[in-house]
PDB file of N, CA and C in Angstrom:
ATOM      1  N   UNK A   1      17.048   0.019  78.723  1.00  0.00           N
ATOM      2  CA  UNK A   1      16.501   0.607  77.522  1.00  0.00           C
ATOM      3  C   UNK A   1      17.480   1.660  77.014  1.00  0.00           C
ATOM      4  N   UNK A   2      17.867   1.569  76.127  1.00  0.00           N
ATOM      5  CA  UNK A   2      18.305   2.407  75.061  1.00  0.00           C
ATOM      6  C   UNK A   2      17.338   3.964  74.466  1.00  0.00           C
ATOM      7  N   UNK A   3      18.143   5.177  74.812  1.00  0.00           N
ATOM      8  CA  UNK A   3      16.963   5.998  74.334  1.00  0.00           C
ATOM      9  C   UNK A   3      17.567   6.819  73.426  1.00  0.00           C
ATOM     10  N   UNK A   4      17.344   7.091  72.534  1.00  0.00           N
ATOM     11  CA  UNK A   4      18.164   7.935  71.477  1.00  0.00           C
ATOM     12  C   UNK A   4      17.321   9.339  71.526  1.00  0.00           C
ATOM     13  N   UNK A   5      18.501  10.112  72.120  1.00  0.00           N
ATOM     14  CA  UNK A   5      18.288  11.651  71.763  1.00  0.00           C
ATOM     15  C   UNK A   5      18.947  12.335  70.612  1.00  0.00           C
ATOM     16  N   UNK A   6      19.011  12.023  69.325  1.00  0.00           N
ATOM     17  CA  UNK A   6      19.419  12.250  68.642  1.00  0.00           C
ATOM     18  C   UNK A   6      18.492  12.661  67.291  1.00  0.00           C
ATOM     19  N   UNK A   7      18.065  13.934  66.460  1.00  0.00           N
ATOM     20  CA  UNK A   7      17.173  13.801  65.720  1.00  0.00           C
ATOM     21  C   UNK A   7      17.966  13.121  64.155  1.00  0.00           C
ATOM     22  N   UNK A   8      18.585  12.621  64.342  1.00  0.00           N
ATOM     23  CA  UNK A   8      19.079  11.552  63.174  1.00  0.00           C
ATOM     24  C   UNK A   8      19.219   9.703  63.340  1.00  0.00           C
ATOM     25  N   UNK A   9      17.940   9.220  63.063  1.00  0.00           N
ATOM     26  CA  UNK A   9      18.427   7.536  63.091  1.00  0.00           C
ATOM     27  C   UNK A   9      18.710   6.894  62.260  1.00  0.00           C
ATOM     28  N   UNK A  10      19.794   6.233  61.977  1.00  0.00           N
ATOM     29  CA  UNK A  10      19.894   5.617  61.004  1.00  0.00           C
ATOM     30  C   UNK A  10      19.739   3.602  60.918  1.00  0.00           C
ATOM     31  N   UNK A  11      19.331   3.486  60.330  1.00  0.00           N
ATOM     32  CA  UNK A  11      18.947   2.167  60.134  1.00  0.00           C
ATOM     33  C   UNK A  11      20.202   1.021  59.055  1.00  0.00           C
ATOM     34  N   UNK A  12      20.809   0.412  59.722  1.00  0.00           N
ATOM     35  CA  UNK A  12      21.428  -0.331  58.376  1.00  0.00           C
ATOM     36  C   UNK A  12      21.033  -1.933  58.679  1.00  0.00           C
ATOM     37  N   UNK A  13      20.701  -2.698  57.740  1.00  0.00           N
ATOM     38  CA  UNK A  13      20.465  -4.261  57.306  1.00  0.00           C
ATOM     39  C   UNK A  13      21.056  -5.116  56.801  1.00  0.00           C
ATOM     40  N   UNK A  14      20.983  -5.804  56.637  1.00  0.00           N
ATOM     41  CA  UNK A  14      21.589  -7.386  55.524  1.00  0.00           C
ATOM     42  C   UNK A  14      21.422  -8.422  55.592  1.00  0.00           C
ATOM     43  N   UNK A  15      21.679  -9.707  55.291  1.00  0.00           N
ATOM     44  CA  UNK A  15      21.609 -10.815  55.516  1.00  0.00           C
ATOM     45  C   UNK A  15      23.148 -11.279  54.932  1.00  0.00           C
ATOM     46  N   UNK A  16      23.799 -12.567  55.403  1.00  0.00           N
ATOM     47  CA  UNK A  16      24.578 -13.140  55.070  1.00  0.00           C
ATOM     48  C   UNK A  16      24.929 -14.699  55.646  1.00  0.00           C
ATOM     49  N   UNK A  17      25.227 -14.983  54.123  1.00  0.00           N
ATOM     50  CA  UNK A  17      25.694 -16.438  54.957  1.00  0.00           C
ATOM     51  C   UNK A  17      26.448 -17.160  55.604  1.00  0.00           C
ATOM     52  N   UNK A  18      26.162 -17.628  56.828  1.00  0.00           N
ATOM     53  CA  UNK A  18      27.172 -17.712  58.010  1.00  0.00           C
ATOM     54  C   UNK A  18      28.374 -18.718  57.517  1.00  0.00           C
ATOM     55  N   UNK A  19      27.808 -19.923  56.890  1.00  0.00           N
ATOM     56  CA  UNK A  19      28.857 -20.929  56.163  1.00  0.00           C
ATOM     57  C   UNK A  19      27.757 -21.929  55.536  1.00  0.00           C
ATOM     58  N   UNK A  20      28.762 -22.339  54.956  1.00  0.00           N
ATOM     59  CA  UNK A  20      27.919 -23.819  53.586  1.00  0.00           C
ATOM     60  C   UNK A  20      28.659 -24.674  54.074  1.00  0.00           C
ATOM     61  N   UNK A  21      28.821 -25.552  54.750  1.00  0.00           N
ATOM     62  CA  UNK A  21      29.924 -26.799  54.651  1.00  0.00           C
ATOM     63  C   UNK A  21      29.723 -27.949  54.251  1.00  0.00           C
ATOM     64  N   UNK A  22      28.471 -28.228  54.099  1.00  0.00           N
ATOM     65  CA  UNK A  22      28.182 -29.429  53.293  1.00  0.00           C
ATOM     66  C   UNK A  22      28.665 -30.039  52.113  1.00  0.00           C
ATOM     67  N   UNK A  23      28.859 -29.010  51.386  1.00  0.00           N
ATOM     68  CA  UNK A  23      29.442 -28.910  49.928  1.00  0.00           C
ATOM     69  C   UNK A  23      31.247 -29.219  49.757  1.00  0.00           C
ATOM     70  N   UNK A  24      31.744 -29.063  50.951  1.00  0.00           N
ATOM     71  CA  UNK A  24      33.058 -28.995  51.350  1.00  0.00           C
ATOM     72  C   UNK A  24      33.208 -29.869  52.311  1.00  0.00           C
ATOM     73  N   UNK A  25      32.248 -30.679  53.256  1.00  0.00           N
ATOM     74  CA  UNK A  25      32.685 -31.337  54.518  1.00  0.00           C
ATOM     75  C   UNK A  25      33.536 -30.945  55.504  1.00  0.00           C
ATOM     76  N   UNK A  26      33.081 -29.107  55.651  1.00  0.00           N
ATOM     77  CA  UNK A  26      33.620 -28.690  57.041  1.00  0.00           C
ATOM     78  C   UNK A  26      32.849 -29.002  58.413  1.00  0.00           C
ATOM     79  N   UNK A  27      33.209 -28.153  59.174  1.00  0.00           N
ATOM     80  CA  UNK A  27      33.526 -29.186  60.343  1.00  0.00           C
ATOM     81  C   UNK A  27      31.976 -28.959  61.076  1.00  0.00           C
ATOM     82  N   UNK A  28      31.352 -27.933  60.527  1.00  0.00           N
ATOM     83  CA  UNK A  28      30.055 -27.985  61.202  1.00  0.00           C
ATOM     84  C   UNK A  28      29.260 -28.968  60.622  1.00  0.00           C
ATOM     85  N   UNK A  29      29.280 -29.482  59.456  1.00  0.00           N
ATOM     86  CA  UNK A  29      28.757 -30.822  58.953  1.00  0.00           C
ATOM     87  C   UNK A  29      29.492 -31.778  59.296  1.00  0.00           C
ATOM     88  N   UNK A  30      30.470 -32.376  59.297  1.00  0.00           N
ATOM     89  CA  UNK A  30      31.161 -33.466  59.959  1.00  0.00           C
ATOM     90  C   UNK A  30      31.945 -33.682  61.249  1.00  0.00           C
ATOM     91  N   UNK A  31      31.850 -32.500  61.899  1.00  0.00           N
ATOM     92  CA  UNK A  31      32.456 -32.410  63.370  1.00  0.00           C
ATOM     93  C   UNK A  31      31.730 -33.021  64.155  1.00  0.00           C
ATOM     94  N   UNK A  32      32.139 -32.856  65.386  1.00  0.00           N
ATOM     95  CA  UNK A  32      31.313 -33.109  66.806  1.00  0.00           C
ATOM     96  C   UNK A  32      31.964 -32.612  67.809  1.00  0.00           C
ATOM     97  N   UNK A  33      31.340 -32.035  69.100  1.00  0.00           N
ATOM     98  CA  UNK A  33      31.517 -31.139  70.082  1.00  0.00           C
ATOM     99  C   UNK A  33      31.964 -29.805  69.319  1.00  0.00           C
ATOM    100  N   UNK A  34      31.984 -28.865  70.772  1.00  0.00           N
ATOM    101  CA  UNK A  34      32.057 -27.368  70.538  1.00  0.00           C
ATOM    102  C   UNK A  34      32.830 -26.842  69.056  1.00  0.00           C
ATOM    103  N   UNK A  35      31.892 -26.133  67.888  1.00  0.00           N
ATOM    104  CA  UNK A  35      32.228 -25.642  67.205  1.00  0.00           C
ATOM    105  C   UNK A  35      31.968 -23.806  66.939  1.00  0.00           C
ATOM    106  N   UNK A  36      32.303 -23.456  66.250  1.00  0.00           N
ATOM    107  CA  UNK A  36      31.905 -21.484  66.051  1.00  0.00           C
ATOM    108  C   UNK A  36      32.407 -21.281  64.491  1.00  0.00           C
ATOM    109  N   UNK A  37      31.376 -20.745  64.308  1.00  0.00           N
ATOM    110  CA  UNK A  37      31.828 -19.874  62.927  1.00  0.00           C
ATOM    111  C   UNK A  37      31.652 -18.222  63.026  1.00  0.00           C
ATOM    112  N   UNK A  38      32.358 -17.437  62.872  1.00  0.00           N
ATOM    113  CA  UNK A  38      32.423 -16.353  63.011  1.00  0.00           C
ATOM    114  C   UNK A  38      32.952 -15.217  61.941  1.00  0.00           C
ATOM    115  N   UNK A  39      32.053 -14.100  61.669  1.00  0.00           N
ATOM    116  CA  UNK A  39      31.678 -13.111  60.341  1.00  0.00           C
ATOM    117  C   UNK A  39      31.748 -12.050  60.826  1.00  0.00           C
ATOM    118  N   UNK A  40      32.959 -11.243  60.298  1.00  0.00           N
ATOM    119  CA  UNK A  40      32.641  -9.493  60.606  1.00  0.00           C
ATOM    120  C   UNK A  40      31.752  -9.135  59.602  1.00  0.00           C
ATOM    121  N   UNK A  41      30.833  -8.008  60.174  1.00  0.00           N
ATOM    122  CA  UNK A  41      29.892  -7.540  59.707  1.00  0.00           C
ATOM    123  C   UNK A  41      30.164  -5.974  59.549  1.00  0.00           C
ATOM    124  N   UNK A  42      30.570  -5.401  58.652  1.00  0.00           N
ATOM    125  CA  UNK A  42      30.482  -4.026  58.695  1.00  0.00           C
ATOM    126  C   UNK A  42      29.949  -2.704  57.486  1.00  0.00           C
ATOM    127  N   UNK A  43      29.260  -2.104  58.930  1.00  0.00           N
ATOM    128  CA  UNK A  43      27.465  -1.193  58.460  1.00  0.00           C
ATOM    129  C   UNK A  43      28.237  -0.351  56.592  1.00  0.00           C
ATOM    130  N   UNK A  44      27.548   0.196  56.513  1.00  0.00           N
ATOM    131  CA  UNK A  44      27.784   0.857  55.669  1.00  0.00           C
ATOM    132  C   UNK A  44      28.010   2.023  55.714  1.00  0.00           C
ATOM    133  N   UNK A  45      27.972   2.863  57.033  1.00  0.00           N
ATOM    134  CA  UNK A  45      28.708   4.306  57.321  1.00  0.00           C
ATOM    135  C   UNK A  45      28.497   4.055  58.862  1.00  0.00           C
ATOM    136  N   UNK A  46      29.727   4.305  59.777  1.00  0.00           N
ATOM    137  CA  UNK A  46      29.934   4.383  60.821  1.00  0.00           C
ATOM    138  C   UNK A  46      28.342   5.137  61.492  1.00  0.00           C
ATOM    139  N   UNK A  47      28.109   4.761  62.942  1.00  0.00           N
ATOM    140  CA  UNK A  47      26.779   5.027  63.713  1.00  0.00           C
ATOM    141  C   UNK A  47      27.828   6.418  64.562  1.00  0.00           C
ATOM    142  N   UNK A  48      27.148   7.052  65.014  1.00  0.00           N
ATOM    143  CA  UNK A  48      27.832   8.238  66.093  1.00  0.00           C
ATOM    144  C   UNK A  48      28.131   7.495  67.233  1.00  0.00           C
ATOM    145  N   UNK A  49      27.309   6.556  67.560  1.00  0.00           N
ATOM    146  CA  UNK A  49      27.515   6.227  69.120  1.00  0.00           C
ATOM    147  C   UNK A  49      27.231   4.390  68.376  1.00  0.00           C
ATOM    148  N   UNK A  50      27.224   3.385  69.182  1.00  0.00           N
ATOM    149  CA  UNK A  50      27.299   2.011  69.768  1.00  0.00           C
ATOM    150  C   UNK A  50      26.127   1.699  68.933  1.00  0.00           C
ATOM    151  N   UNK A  51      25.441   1.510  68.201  1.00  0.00           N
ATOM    152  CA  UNK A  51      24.107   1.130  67.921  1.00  0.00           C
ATOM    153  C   UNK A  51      23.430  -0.190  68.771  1.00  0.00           C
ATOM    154  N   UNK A  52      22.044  -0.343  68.305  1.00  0.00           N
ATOM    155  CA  UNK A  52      21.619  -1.858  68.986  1.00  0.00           C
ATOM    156  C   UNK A  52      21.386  -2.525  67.643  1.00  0.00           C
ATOM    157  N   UNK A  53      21.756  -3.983  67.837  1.00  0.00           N
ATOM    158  CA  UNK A  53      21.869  -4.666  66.929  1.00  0.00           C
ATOM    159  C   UNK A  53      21.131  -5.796  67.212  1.00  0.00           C
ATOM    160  N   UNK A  54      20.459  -6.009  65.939  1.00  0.00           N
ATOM    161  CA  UNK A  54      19.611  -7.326  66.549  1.00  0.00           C
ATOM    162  C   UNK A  54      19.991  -8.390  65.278  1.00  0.00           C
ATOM    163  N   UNK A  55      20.089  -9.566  65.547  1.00  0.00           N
ATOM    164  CA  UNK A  55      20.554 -10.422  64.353  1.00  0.00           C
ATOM    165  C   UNK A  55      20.074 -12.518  64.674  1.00  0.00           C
ATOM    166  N   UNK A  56      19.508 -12.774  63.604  1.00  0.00           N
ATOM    167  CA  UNK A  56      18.469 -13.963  63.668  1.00  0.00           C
ATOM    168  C   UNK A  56      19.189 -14.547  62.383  1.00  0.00           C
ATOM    169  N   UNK A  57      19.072 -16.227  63.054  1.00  0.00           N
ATOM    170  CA  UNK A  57      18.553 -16.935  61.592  1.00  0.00           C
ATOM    171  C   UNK A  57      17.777 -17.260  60.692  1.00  0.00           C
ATOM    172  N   UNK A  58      18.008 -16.456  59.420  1.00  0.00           N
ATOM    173  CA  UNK A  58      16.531 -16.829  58.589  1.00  0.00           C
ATOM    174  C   UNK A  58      16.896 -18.473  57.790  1.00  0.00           C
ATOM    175  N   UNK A  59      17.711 -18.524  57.625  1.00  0.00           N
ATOM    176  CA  UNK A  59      17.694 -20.277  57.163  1.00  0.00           C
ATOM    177  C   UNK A  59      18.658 -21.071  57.710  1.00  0.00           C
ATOM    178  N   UNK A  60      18.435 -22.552  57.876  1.00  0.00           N
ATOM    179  CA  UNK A  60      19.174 -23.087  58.337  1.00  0.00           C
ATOM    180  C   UNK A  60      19.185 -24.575  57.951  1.00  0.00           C
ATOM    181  N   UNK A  61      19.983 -25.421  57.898  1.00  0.00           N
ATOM    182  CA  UNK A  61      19.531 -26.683  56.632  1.00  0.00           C
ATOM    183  C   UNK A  61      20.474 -27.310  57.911  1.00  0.00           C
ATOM    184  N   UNK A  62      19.345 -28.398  58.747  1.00  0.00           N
ATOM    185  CA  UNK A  62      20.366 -29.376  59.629  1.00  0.00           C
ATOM    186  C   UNK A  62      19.933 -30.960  58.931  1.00  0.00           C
ATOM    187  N   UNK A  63      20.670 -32.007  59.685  1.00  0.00           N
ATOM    188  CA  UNK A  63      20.529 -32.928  59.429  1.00  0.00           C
ATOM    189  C   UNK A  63      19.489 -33.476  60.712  1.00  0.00           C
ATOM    190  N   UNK A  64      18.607 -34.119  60.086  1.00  0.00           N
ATOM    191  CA  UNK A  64      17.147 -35.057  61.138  1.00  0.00           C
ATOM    192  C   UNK A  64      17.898 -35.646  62.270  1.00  0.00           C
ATOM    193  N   UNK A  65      19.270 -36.282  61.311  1.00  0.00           N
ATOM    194  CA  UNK A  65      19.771 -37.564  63.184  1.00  0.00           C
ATOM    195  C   UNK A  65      20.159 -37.248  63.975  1.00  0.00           C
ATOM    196  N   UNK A  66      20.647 -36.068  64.120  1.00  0.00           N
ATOM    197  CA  UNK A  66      20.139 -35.693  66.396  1.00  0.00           C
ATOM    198  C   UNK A  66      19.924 -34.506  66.433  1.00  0.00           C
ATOM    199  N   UNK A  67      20.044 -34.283  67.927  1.00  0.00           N
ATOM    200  CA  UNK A  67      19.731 -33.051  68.223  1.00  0.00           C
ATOM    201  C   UNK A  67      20.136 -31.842  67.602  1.00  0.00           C
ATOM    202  N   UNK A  68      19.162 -30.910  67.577  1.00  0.00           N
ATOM    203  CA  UNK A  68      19.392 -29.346  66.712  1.00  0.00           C
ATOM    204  C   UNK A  68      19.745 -28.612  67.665  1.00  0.00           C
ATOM    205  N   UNK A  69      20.939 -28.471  67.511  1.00  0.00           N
ATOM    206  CA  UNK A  69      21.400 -27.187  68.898  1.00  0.00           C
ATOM    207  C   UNK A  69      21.760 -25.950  67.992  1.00  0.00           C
ATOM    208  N   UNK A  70      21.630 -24.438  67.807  1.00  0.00           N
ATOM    209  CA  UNK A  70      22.524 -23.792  67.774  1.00  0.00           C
ATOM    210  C   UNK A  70      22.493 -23.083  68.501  1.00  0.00           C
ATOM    211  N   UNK A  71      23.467 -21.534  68.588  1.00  0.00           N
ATOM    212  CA  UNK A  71      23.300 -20.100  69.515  1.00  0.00           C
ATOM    213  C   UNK A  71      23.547 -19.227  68.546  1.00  0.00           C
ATOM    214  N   UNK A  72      23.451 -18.208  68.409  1.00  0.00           N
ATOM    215  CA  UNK A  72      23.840 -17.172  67.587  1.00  0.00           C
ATOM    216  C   UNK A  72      24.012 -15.785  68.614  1.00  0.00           C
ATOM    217  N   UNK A  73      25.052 -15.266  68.357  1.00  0.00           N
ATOM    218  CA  UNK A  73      25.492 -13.831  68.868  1.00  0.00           C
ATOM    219  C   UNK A  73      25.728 -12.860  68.403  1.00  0.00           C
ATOM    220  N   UNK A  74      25.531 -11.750  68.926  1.00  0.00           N
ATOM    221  CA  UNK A  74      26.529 -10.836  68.486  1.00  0.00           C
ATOM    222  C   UNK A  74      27.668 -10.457  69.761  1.00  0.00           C
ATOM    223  N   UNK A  75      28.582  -9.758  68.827  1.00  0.00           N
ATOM    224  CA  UNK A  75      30.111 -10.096  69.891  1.00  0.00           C
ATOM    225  C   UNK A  75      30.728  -8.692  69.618  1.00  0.00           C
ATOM    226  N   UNK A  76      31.671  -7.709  69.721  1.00  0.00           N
ATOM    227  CA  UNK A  76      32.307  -6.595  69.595  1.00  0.00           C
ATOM    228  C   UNK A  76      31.718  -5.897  68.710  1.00  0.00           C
ATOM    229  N   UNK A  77      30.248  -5.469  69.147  1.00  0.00           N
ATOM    230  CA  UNK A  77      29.727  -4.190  68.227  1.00  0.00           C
ATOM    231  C   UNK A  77      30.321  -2.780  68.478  1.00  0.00           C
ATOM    232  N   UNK A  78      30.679  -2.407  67.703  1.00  0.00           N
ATOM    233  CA  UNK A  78      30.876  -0.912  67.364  1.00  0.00           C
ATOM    234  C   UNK A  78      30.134   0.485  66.478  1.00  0.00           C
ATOM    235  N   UNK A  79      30.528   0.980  66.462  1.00  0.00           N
ATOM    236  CA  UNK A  79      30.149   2.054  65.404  1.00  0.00           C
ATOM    237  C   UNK A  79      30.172   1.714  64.617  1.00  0.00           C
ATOM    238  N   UNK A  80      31.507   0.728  63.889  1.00  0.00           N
ATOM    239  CA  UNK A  80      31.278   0.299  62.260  1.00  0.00           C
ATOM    240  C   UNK A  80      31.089  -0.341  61.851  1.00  0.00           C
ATOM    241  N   UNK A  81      30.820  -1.811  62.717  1.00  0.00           N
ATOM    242  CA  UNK A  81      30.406  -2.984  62.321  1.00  0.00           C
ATOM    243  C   UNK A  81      29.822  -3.849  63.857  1.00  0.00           C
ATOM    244  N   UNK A  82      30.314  -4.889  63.854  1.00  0.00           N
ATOM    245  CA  UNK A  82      30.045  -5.968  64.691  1.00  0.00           C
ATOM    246  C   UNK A  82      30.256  -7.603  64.060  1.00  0.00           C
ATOM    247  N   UNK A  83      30.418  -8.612  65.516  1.00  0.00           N
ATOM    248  CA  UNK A  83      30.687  -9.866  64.966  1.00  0.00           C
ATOM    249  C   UNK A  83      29.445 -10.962  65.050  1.00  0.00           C
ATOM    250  N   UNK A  84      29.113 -11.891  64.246  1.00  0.00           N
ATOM    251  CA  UNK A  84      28.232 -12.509  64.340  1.00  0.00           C
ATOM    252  C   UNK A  84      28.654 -14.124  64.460  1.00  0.00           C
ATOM    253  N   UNK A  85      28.127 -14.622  65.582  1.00  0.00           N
ATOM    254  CA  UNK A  85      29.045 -16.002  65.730  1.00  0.00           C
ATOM    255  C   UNK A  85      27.723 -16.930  66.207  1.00  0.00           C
ATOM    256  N   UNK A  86      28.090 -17.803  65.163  1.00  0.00           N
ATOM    257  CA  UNK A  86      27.596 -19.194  65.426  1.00  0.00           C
ATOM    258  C   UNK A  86      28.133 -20.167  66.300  1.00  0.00           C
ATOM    259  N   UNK A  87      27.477 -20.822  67.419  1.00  0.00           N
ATOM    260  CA  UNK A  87      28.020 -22.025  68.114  1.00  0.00           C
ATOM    261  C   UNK A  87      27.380 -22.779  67.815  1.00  0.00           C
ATOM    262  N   UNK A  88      27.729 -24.625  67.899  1.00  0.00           N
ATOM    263  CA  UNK A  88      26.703 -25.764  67.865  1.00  0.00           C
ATOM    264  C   UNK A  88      27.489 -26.240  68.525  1.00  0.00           C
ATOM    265  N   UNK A  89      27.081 -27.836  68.848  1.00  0.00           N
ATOM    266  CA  UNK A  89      27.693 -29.018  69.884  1.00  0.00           C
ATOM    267  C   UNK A  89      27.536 -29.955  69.796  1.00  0.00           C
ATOM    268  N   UNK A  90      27.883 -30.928  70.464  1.00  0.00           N
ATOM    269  CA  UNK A  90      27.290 -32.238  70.169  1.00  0.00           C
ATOM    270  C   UNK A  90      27.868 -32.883  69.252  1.00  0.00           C
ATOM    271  N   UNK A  91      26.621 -33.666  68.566  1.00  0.00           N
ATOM    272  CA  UNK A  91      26.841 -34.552  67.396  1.00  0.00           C
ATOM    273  C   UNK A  91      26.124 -33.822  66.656  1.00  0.00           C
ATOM    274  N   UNK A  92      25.325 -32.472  66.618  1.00  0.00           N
ATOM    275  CA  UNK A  92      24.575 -31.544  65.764  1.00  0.00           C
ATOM    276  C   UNK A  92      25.664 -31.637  64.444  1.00  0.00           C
ATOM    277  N   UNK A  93      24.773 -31.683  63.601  1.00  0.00           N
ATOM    278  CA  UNK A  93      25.537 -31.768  61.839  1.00  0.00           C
ATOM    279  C   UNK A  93      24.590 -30.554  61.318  1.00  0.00           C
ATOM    280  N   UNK A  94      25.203 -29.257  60.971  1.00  0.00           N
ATOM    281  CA  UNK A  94      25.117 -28.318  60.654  1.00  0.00           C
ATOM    282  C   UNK A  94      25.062 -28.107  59.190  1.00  0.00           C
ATOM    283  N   UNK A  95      24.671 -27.879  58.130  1.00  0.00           N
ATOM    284  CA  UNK A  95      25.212 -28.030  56.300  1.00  0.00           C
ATOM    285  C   UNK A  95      25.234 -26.917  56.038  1.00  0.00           C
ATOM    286  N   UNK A  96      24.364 -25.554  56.469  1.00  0.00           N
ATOM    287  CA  UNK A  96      23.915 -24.348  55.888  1.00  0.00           C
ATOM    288  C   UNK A  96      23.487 -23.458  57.019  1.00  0.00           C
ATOM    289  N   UNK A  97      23.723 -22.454  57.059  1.00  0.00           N
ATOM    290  CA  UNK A  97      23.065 -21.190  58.185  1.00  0.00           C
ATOM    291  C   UNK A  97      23.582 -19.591  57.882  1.00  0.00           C
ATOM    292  N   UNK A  98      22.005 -19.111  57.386  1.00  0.00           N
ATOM    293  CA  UNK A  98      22.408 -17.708  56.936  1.00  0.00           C
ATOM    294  C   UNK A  98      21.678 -16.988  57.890  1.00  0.00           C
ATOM    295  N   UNK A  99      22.092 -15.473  58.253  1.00  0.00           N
ATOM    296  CA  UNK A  99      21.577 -14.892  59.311  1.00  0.00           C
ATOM    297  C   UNK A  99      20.890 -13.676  58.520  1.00  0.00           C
ATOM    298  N   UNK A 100      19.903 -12.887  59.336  1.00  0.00           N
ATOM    299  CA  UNK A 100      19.841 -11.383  58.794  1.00  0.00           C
ATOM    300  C   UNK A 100      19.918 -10.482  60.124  1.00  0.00           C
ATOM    301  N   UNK A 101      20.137  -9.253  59.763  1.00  0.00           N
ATOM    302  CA  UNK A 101      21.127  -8.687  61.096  1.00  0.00           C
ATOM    303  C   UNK A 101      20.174  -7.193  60.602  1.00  0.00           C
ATOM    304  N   UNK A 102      20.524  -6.304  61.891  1.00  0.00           N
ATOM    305  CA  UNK A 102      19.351  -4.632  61.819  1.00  0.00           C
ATOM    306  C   UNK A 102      19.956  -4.256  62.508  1.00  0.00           C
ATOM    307  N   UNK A 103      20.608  -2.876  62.540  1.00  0.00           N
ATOM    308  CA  UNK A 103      21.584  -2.246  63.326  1.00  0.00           C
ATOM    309  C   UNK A 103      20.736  -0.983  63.482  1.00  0.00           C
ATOM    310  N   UNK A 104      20.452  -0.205  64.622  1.00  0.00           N
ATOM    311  CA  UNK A 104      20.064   1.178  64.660  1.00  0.00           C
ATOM    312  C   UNK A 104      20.000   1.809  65.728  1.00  0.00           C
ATOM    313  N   UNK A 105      20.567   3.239  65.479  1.00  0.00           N
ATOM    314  CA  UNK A 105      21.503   3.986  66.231  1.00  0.00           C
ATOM    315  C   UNK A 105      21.828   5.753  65.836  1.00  0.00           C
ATOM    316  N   UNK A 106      22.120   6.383  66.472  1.00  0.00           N
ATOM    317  CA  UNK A 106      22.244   7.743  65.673  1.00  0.00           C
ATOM    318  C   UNK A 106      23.124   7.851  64.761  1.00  0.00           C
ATOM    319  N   UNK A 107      22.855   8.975  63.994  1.00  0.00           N
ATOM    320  CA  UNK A 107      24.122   9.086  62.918  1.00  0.00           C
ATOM    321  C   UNK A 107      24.203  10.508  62.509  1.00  0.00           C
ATOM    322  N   UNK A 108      25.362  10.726  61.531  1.00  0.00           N
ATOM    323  CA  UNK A 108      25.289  12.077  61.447  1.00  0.00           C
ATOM    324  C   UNK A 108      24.190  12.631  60.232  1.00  0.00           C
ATOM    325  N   UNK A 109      23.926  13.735  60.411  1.00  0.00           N
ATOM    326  CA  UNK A 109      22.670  14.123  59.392  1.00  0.00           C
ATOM    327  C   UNK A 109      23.388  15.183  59.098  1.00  0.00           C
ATOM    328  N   UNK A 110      23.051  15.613  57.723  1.00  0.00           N
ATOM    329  CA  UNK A 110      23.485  16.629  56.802  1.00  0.00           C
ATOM    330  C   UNK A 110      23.401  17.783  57.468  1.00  0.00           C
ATOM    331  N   UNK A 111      22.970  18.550  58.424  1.00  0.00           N
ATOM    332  CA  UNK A 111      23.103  19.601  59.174  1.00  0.00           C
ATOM    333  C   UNK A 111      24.166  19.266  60.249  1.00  0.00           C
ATOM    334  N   UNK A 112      24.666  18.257  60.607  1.00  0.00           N
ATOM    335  CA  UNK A 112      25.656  18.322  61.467  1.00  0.00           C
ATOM    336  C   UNK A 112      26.868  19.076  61.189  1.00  0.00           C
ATOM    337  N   UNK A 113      27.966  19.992  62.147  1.00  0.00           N
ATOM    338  CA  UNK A 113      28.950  20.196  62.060  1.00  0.00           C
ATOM    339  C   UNK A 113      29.977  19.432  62.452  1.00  0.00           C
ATOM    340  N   UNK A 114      31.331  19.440  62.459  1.00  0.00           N
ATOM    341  CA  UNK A 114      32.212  19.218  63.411  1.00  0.00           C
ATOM    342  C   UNK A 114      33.112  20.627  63.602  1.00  0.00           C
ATOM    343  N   UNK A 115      32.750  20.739  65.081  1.00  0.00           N
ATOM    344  CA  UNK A 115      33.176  21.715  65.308  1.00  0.00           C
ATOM    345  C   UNK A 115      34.721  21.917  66.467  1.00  0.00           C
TER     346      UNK A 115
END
């Protein structure tokens, strides 16, 4: 567990789309075996410390003829951002996958110094 002693939290959000390839016939729509798509994500003002990040797919457009595999991660979070990576496999045919992501963590508040 994560405990923040800090009387400043800051919250940052978004959504974005991981890739379209349908429209283009990249490789998560026409591939097969191990693929990744991968998105830097970065907050909108640096966190003081590491934040926790939580990040989901809200849409995803596969094709019916086989199996639906994906994973989604996050990968080198920092203070100012973090990476968000898609894997699939198989014969999975992928067309569309957008994520939304919640970062929160301390930050500096208008009474802070640097001293």
């Amino acid at each position: 567990m994560k405990k923040l002693t800090t009387n400043c939290i800051g919250i940052d959000q978004g959504d974005m789309v991981m890739f379209s390839d349908f429209q283009d016939g990249g490789e998560m729509w026409t591939g097969t075996g191990p693929r990744e798509r991968r998105r830097r994500v970065t907050f909108d003002e640096p966190f003081r410390e590491v934040p926790s990040v939580h990040c989901a797919l809200s849409m995803w457009d596969m094709d019916n003829g086989s199996n639906l595999r994906g994973d989604l991660e996050t990968e080198n979070i920092g203070r100012d951002g973090f990476d968000a990576v898609f894997k699939t496999w198989g014969d999975t045919r992928i067309a569309r996958a957008r994520i939304r992501w919640m970062a929160v963590g301390p930050v500096r508040g208008e009474g802070d110094w640097d001293v």
